[in-house]
Each structure stands twice: as structure tokens, then as C-alpha cells.
C-alpha atoms as a PDB file:
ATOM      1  CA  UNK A   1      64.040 -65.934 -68.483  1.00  0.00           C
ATOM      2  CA  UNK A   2      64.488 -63.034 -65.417  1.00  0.00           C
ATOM      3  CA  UNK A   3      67.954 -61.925 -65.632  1.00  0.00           C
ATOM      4  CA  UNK A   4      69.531 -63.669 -62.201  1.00  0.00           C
ATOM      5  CA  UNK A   5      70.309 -61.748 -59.236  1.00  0.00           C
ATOM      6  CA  UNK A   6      73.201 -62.031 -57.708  1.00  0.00           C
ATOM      7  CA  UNK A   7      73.994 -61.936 -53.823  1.00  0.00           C
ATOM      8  CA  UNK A   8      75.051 -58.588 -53.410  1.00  0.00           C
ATOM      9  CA  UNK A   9      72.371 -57.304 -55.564  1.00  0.00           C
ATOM     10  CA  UNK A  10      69.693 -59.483 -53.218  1.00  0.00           C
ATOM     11  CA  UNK A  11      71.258 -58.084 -50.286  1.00  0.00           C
ATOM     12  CA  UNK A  12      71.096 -54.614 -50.848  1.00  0.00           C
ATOM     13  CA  UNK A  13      67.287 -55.544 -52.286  1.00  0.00           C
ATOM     14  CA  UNK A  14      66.938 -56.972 -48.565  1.00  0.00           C
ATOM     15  CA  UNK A  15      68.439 -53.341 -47.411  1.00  0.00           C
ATOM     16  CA  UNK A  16      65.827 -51.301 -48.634  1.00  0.00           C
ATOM     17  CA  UNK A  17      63.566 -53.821 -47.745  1.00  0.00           C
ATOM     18  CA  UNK A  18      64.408 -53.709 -43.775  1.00  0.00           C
ATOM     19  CA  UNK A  19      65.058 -49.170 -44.182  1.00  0.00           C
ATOM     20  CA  UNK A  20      61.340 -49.180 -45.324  1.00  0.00           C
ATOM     21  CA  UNK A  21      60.002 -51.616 -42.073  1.00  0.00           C
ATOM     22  CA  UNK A  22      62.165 -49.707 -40.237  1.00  0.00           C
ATOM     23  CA  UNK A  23      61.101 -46.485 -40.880  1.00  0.00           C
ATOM     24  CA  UNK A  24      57.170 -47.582 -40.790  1.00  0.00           C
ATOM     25  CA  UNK A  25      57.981 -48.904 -37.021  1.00  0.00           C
ATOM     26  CA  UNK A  26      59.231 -45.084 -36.429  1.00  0.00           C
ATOM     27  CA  UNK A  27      55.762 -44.007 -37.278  1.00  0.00           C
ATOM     28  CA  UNK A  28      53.704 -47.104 -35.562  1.00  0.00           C
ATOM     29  CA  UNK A  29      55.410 -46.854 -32.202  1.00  0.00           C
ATOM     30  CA  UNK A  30      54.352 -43.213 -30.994  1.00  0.00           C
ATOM     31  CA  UNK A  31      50.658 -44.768 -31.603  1.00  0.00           C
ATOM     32  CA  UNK A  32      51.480 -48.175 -29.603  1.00  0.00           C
ATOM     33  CA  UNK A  33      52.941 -46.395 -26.800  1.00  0.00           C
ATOM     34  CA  UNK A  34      49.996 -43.790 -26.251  1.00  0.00           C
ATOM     35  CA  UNK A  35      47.594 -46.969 -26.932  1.00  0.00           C
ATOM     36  CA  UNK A  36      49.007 -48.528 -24.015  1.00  0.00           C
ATOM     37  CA  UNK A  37      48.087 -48.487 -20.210  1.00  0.00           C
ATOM     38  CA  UNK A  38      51.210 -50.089 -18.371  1.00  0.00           C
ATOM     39  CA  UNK A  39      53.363 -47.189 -17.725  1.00  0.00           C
ATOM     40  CA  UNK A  40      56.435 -49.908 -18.416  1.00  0.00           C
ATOM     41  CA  UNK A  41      54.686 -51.557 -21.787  1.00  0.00           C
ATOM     42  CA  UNK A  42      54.772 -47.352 -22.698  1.00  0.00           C
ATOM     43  CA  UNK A  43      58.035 -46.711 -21.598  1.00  0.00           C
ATOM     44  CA  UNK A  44      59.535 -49.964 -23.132  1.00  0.00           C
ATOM     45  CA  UNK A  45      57.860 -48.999 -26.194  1.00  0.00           C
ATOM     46  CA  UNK A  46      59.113 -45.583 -26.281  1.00  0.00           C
ATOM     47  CA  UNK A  47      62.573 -46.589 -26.063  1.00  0.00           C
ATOM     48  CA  UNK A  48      62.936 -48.829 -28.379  1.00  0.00           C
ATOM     49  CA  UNK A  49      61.344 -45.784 -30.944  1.00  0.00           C
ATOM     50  CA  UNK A  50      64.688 -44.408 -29.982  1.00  0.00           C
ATOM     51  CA  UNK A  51      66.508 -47.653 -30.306  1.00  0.00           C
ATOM     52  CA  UNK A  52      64.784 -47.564 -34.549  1.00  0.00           C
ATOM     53  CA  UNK A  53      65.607 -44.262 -34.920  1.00  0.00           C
ATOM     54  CA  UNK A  54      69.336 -45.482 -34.309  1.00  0.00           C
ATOM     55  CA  UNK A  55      68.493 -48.457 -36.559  1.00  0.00           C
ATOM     56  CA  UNK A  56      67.640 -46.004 -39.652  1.00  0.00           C
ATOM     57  CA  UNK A  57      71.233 -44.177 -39.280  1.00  0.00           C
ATOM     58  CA  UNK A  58      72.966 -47.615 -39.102  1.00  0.00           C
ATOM     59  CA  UNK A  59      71.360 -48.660 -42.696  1.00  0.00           C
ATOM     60  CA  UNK A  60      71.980 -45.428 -43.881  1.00  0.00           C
ATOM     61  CA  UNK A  61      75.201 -45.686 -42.798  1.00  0.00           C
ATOM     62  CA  UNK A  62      75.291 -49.153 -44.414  1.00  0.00           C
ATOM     63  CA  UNK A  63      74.944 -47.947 -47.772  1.00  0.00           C
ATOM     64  CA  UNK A  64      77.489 -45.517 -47.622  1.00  0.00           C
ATOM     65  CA  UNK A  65      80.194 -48.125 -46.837  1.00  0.00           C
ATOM     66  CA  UNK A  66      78.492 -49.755 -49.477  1.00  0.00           C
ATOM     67  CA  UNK A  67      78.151 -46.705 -51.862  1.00  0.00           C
ATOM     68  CA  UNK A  68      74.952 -47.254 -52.577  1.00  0.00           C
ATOM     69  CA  UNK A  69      71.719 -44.661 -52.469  1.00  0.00           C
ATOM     70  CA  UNK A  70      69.555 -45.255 -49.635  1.00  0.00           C
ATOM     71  CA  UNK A  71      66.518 -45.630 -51.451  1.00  0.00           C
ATOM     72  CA  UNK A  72      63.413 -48.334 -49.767  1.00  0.00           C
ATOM     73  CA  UNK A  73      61.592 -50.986 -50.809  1.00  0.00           C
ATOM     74  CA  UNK A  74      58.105 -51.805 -49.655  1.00  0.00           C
ATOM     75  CA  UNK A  75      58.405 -54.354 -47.085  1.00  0.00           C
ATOM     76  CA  UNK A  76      55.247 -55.802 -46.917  1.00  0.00           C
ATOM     77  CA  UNK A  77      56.029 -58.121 -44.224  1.00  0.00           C
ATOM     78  CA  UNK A  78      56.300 -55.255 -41.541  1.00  0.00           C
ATOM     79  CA  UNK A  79      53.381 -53.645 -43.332  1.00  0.00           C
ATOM     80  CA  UNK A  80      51.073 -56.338 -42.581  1.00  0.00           C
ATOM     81  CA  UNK A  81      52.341 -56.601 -38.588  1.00  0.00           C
ATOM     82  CA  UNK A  82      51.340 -52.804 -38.139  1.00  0.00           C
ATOM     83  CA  UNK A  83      48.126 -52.576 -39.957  1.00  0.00           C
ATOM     84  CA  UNK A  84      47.197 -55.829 -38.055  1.00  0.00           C
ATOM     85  CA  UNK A  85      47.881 -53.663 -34.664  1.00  0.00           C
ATOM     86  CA  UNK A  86      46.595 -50.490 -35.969  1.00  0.00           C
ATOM     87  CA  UNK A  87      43.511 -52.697 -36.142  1.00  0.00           C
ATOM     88  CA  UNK A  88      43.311 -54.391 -32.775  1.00  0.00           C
ATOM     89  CA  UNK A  89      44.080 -50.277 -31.632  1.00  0.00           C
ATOM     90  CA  UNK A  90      41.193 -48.781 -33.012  1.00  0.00           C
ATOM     91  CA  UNK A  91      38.411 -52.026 -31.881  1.00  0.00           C
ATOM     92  CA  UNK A  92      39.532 -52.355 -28.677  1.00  0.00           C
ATOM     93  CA  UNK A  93      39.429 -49.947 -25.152  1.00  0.00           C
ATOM     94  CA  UNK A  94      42.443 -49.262 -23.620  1.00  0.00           C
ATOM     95  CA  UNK A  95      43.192 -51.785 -20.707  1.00  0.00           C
ATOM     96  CA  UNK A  96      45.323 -54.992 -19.919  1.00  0.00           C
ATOM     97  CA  UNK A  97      43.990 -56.969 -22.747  1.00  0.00           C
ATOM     98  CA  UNK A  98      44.730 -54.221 -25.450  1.00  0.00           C
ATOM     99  CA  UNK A  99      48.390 -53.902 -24.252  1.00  0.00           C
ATOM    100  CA  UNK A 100      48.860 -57.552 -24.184  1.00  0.00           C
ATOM    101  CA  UNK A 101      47.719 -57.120 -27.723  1.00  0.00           C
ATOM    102  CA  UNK A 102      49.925 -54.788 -28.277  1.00  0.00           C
ATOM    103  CA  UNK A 103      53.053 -57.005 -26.959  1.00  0.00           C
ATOM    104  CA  UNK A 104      51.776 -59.785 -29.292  1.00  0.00           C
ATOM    105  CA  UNK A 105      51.907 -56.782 -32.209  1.00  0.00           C
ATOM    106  CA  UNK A 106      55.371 -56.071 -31.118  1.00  0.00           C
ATOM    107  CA  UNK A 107      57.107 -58.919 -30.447  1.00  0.00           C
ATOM    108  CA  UNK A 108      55.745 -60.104 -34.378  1.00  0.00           C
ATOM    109  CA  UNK A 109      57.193 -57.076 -35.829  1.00  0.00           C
ATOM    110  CA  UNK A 110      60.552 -58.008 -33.399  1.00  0.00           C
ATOM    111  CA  UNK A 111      60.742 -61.671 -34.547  1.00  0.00           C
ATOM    112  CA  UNK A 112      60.637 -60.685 -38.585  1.00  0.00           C
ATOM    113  CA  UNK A 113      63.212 -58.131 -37.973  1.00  0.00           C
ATOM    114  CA  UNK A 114      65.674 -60.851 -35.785  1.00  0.00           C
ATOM    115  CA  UNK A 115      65.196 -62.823 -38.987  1.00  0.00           C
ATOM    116  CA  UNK A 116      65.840 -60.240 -41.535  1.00  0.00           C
ATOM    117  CA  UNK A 117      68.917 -58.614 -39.669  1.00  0.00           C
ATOM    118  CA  UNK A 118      70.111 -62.201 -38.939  1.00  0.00           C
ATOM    119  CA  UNK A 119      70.394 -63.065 -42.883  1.00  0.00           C
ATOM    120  CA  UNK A 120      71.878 -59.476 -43.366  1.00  0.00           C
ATOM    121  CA  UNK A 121      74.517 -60.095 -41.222  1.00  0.00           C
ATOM    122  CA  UNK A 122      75.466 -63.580 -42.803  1.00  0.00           C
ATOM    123  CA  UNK A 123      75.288 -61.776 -46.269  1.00  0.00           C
ATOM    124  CA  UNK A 124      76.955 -59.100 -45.591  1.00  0.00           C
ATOM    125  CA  UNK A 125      80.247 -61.406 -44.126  1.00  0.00           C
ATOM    126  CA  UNK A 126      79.699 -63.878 -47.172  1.00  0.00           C
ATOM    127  CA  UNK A 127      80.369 -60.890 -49.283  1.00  0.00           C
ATOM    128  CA  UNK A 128      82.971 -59.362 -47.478  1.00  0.00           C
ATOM    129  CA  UNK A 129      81.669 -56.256 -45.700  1.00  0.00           C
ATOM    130  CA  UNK A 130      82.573 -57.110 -41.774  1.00  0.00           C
ATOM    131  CA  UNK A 131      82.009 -53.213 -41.355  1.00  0.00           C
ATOM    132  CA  UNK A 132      78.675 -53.398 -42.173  1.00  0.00           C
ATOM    133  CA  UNK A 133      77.738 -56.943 -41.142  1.00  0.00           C
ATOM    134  CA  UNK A 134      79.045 -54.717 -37.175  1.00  0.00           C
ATOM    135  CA  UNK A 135      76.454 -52.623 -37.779  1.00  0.00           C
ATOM    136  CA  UNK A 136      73.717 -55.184 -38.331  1.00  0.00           C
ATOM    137  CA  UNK A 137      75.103 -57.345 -35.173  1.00  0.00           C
ATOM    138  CA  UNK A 138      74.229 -54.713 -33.371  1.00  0.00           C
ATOM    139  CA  UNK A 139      71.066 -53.845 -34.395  1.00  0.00           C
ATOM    140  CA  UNK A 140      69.995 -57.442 -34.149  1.00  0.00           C
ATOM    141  CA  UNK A 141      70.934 -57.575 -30.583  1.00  0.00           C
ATOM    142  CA  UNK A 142      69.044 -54.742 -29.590  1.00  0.00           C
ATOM    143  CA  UNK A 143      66.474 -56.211 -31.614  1.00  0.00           C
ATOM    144  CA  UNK A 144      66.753 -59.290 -29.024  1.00  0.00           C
ATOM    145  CA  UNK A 145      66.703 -57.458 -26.124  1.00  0.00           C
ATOM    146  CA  UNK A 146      63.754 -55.269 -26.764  1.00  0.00           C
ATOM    147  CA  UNK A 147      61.628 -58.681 -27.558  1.00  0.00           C
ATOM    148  CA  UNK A 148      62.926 -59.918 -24.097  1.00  0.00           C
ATOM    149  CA  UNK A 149      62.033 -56.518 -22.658  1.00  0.00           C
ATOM    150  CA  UNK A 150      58.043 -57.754 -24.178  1.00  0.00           C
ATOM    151  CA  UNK A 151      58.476 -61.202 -23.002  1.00  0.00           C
ATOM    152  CA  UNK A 152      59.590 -59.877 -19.763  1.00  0.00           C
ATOM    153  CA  UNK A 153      56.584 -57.545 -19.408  1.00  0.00           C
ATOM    154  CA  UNK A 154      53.921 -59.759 -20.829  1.00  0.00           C
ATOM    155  CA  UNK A 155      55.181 -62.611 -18.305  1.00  0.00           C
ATOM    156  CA  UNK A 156      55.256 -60.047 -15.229  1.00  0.00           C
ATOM    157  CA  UNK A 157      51.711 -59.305 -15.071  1.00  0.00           C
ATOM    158  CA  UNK A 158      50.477 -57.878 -18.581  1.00  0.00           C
ATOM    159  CA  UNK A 159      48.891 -61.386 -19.496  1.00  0.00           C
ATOM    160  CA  UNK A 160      47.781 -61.786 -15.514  1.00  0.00           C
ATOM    161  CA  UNK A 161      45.753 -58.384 -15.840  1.00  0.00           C
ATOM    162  CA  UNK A 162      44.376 -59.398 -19.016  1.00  0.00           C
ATOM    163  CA  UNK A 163      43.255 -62.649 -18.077  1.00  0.00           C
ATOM    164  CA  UNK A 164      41.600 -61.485 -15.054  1.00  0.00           C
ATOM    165  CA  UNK A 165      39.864 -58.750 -16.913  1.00  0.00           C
ATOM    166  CA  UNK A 166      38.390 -61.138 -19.169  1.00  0.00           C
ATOM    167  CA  UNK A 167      37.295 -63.338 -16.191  1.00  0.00           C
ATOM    168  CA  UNK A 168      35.430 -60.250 -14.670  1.00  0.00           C
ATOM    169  CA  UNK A 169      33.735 -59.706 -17.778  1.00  0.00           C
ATOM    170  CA  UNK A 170      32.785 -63.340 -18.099  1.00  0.00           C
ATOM    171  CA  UNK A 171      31.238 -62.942 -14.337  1.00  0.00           C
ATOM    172  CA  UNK A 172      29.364 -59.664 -15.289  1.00  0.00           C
ATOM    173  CA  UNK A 173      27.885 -61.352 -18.773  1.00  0.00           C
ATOM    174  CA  UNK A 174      26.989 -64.349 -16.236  1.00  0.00           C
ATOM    175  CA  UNK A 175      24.998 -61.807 -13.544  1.00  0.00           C
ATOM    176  CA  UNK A 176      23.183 -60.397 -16.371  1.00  0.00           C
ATOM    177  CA  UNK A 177      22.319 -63.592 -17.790  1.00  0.00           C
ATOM    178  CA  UNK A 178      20.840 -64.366 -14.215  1.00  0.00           C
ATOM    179  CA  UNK A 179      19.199 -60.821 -14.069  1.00  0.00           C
ATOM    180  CA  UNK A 180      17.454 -61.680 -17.415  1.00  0.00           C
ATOM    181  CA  UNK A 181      16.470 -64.932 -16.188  1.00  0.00           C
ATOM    182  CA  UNK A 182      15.171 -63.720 -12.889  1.00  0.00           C
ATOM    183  CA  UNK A 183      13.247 -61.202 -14.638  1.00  0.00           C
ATOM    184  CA  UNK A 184      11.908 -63.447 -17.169  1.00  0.00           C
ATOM    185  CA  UNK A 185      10.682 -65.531 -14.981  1.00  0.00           C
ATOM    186  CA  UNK A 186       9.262 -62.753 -12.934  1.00  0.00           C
ATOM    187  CA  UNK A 187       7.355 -61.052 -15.957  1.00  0.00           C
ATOM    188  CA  UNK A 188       5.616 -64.968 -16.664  1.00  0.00           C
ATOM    189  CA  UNK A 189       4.291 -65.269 -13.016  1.00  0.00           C
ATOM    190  CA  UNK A 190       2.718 -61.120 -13.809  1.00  0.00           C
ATOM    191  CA  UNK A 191       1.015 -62.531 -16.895  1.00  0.00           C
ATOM    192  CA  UNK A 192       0.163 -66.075 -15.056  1.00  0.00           C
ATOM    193  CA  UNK A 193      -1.226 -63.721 -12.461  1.00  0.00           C
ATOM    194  CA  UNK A 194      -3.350 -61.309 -14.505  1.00  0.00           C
ATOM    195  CA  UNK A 195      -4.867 -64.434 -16.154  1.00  0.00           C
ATOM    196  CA  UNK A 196      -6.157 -65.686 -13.081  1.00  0.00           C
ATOM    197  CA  UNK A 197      -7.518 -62.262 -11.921  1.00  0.00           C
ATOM    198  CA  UNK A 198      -8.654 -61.884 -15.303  1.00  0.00           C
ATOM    199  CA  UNK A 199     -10.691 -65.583 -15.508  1.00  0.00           C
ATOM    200  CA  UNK A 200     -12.334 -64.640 -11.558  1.00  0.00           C
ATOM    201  CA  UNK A 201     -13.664 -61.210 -12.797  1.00  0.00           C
ATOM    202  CA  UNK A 202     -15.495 -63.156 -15.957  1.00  0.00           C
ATOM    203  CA  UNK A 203     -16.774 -65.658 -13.659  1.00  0.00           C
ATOM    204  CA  UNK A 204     -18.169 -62.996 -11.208  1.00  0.00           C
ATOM    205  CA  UNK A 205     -19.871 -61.110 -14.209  1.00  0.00           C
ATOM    206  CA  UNK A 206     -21.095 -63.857 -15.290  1.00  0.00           C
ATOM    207  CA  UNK A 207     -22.722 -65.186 -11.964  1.00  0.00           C
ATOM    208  CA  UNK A 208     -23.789 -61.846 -11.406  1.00  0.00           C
ATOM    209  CA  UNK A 209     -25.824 -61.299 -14.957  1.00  0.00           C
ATOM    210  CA  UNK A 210     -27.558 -64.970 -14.802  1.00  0.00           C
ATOM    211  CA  UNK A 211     -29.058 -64.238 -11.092  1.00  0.00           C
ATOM    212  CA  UNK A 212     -30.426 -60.700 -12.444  1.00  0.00           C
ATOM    213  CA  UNK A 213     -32.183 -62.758 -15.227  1.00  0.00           C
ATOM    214  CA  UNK A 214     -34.186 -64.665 -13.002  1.00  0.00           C
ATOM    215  CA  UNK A 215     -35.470 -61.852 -10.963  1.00  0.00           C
ATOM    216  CA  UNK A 216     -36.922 -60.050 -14.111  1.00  0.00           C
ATOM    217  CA  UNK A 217     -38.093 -62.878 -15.413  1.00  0.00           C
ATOM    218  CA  UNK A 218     -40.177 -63.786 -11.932  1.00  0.00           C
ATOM    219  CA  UNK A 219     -41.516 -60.074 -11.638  1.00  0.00           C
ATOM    220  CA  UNK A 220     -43.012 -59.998 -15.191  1.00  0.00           C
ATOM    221  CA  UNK A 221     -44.723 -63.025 -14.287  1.00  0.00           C
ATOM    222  CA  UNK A 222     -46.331 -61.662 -10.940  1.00  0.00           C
ATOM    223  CA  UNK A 223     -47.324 -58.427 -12.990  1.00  0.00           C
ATOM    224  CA  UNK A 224     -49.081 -60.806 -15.331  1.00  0.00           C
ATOM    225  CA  UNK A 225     -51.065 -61.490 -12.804  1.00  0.00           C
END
């Protein structure tokens, strides 16, 4: 049987946990802000690096009310989110669609952290510690407002771009589908033509070497006589 873990232990587990994501999202930000093309998606993005960077003091600060070494855990949850936009960075150009992308990417990584820092906050006034569970409340609001700030951005014309980017690529694929078309169409009607001049020329030659027959034949005959 696993020795059982008791609340405090789980939530300073949970701790580490949320230093680790937090300190990843430190690192993944810079690159989702110079990814991006809206000069708000950057800026929003740029703040709210400063916004984690306050979010790493606070736990730090946590577990020295809680005298406790601020050592991480690997949270794999926020690992996943950033890899995942790492990805979509690296296939796709910069434009509208990639920084809707990128919104999708951050508000992911905002809605596990509203959840974590939500059942932090519970914990930590279940077991006593209103001085910490202050300092999550506040991180979780800020947490809040910087997935509003996405919604926000993503509502007031991010998705609008990207949508009619995708519909001017759709009309581009279409005129090249007609080009190819037009062109295939025009390259049958060169071979249809060649044909034709090709069949007249062997029906000339062909006139032209029976008559020449004829008139040999006809002149041997007169020299026979």
C-alpha cells in the first residue's frame, strides 16, 4: 500500500507543480510575443510575461510563509500547452491565423492555471494559511484578466483577420484550379489540333505518291514501244 498523502503534503506537491508551469510560461512567452503580428496580441503577451514573473515571487514567497524549499515539480500539464504552441510556431507563417493560434495556445495555458490557482486557494484556507491563500487570489485574478485580455483581442478582429485570410487563400487555390483547367483544356485542343494537321499531311503524301505511280508506269509502257 502507498503511504497516504495528506492535504498539506498534496498542496505543497500542487506548489511545485504550478512554480515549474510557471516558470516554463517565463520562457514560452518572449517566443509567443515575437511570433505574433498584432502589435496588441504582442503587447498583451508581453505583459502578462511581467505579470508571471510576479507570479514566481508570490510562490516563492508562498513557501516561505510556509517554510518550505522552493523546489518544482514537472508539471506536465503546462508542458504539453507550450510544446503544442511551440509547434503550431515553427509550421506556420506569421499572420492573423498564427496569432489566433497563438490566443488559442494562451488562453489553454490561462484556463489550467485558473484551475490550479483556484484549488490552491481553497487548500490553502482549508488548511489555515489565509496569508498565502492572498497571494494565490491574486494571482488567479490576474490570471482572469489576462484570458479576458485574449478573449477580448481574439473577438476584436484577431479571428476576423484570420478568417478572411483563409477565405483569400481559398479564392487563390480556386483561380489556380481554373488556371489549370483553362490550360488543360487548352493543351487538348494543341494535341486535337496537331492530329488533324498531322492526318492532312499523310493524306497529301499519300495522294501525291499514288499519282507519281501512274505516270512511270504509263512512260515505261510507251518506251516499250
Amino acid at each position: 500500500m502507498p503511504e497516504s498523502t495528506n492535504l498539506r503534503e498534496l498542496f505543497i506537491e500542487e506548489l511545485r507543480d504550478v512554480l515549474h508551469g510557471e516558470r516554463q510560461l517565463v520562457k514560452a512567452l518572449p517566443k509567443m510575443a515575437k511570433a505574433a503580428t498584432s502589435p496588441d496580441l504582442r503587447t498583451a503577451l508581453e505583459d502578462h510575461l511581467a505579470e508571471t514573473e510576479e507570479h514566481v515571487s508570490r510562490l516563492e514567497q508562498a513557501f516561505e510563509l510556509l517554510d518550505e524549499a522552493a523546489r518544482t515539480k514537472v508539471c506536465k500539464g503546462l508542458q504539453g500547452i507550450i510544446e503544442e504552441a511551440s509547434e503550431v510556431i515553427k509550421e506556420n507563417d506569421k499572420g492573423a491565423t498564427l496569432d489566433a493560434a497563438i490566443v488559442a495556445g494562451g488562453q489553454r495555458a490561462e484556463h489550467y492555471e485558473m484551475a490550479a490557482y483556484g484549488t490552491l486557494m481553497a487548500w490553502a484556507k482549508a488548511l489555515g494559511h489565509d496569508d498565502v491563500a492572498a497571494l494565490l487570489s491574486d494571482t488567479l485574478d490576474e490570471e482572469k484578466a489576462a484570458d479576458a485580455k485574449l478573449s477580448q483581442l481574439a473577438e476584436g478582429g484577431i479571428n476576423e483577420a484570420a478568417s478572411a485570410g483563409s477565405e483569400d487563400s481559398e479564392d487563390t487555390e480556386d483561380d489556380e484550379d481554373e488556371d489549370a483547367d483553362e490550360d488543360q483544356e487548352a493543351n487538348a485542343q494543341d494535341d486535337e489540333n496537331r492530329r488533324e494537321t498531322a492526318s492532312a499531311g499523310a493524306s497529301s503524301g499519300g495522294r501525291g505518291r499514288a499519282s507519281g505511280g501512274g505516270s512511270g508506269t504509263k512512260s515505261r509502257r510507251r518506251t516499250s514501244r
